[in-house]
C-alpha atoms as a PDB file:
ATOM      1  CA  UNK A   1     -11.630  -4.517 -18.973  1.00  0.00           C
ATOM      2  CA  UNK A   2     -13.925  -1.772 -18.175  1.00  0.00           C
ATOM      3  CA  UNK A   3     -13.356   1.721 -20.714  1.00  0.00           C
ATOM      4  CA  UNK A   4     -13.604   4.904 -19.731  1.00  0.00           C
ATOM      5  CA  UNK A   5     -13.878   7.562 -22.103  1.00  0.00           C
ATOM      6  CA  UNK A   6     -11.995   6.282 -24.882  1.00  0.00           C
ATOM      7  CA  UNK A   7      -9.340   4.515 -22.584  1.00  0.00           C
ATOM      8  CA  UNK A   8      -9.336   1.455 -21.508  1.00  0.00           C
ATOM      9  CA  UNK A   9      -8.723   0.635 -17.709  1.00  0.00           C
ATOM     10  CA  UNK A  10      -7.993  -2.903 -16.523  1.00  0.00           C
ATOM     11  CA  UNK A  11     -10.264  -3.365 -13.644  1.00  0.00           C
ATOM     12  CA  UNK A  12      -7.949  -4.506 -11.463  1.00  0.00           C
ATOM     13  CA  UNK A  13      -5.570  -1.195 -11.949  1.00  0.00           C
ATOM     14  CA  UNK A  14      -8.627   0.927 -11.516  1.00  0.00           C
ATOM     15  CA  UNK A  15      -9.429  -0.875  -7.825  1.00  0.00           C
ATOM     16  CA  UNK A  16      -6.059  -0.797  -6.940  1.00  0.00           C
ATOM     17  CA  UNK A  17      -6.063   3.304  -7.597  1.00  0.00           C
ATOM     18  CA  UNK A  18      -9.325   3.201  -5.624  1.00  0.00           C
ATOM     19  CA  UNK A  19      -7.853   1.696  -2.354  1.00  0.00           C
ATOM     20  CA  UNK A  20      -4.771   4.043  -2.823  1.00  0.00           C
ATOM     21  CA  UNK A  21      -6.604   6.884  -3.004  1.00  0.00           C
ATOM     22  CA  UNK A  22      -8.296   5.772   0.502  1.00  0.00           C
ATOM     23  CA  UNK A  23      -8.769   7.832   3.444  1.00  0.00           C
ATOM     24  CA  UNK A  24      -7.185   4.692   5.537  1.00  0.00           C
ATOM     25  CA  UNK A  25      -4.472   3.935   2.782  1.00  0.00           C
ATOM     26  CA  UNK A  26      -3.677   7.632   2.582  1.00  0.00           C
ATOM     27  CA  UNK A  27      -3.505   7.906   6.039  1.00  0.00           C
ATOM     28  CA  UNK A  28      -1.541   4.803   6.952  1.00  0.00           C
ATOM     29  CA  UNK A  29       1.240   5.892   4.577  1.00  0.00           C
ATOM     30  CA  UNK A  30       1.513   9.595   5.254  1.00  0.00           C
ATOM     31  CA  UNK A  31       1.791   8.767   8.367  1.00  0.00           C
ATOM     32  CA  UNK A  32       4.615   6.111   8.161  1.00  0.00           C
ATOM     33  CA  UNK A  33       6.287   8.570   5.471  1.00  0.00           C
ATOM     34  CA  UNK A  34       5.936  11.667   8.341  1.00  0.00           C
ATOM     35  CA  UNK A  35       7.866   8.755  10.884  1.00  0.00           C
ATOM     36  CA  UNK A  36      10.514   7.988   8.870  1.00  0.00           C
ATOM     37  CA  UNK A  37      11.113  12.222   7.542  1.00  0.00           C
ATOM     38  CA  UNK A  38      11.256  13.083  11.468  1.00  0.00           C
ATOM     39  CA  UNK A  39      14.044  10.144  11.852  1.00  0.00           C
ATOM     40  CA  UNK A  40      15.906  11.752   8.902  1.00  0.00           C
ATOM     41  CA  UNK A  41      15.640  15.668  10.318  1.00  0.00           C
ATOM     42  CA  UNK A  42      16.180  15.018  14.044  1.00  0.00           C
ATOM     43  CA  UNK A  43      19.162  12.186  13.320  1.00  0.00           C
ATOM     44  CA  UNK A  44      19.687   8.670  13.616  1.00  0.00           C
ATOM     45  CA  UNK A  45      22.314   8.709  17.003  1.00  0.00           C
ATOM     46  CA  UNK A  46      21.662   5.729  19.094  1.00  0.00           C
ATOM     47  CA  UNK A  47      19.912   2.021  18.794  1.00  0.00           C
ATOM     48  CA  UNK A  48      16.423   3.028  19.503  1.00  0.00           C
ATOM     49  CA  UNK A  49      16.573   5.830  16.379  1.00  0.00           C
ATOM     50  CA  UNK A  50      17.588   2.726  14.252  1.00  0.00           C
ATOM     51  CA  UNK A  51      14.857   0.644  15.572  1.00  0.00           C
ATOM     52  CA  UNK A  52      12.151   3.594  15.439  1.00  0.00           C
ATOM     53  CA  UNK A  53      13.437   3.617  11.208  1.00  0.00           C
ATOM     54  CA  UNK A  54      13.040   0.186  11.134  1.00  0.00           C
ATOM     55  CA  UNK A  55       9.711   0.105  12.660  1.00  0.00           C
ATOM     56  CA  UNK A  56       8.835   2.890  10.314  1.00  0.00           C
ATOM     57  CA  UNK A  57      10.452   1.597   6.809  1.00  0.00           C
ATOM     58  CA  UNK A  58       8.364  -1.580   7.786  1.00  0.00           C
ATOM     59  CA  UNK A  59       5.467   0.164   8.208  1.00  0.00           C
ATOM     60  CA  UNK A  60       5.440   1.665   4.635  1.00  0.00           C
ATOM     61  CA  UNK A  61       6.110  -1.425   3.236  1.00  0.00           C
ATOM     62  CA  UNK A  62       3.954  -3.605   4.440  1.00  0.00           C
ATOM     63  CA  UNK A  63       1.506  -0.909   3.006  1.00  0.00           C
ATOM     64  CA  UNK A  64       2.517  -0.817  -0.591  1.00  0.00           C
ATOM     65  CA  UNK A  65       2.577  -4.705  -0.249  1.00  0.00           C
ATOM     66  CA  UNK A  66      -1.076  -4.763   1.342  1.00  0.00           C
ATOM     67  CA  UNK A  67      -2.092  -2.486  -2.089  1.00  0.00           C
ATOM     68  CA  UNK A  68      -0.160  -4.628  -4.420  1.00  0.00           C
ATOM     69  CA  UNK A  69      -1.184  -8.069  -3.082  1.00  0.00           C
ATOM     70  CA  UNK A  70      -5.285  -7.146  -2.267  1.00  0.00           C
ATOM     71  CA  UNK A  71      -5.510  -7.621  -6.226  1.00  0.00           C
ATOM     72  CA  UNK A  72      -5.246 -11.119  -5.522  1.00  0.00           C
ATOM     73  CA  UNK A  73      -7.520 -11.279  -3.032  1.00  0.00           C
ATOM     74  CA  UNK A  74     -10.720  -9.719  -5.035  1.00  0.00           C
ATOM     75  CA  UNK A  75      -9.983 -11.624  -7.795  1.00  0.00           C
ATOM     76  CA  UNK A  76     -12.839 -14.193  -8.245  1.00  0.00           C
ATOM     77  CA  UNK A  77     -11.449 -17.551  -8.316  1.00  0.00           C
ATOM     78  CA  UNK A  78     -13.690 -20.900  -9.700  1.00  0.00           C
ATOM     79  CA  UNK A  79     -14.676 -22.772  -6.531  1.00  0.00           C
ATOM     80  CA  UNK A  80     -13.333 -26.417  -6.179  1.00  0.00           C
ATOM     81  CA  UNK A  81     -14.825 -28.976  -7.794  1.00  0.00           C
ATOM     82  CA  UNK A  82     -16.441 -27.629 -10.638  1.00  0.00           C
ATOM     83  CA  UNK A  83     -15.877 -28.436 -14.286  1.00  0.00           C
END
């Protein structure tokens, strides 16, 4: 656990803040918000607007689950085979 100040941050909440605050993060999910807003204001009327949501919704999540699950990945693990 790393401090800071007089508050303690866990280190892996502090570099899952860093990649959020991203320029490619940021940028990824503004613009897959700004998609699914412009399905909302121009109206969902045939297959293709459904899809386009669809595409969009997935879009943002695969996002949020790229931030949550990357903690995993720069987590050091013990390599095989040692005691």
């Amino acid at each position: 656990m790393l401090t800071e100040g007089s508050v303690a941050v866990p280190t892996a909440s502090k570099s899952r803040l860093a990649r959020a605050l991203s320029v490619e993060w940021l940028g990824q999910m503004v613009a897959s918000l700004c998609w699914m807003v412009s399905m909302l204001v121009y109206g969902i009327q045939s297959p293709g607007d459904w899809l386009q949501m669809g595409a969009a919704t997935a879009w943002s999540v695969a996002n949020i689950a790229s931030l949550l699950s990357s903690d995993a990945a720069t987590t050091p693990s013990s390599p095989e085979g040692s005691s």
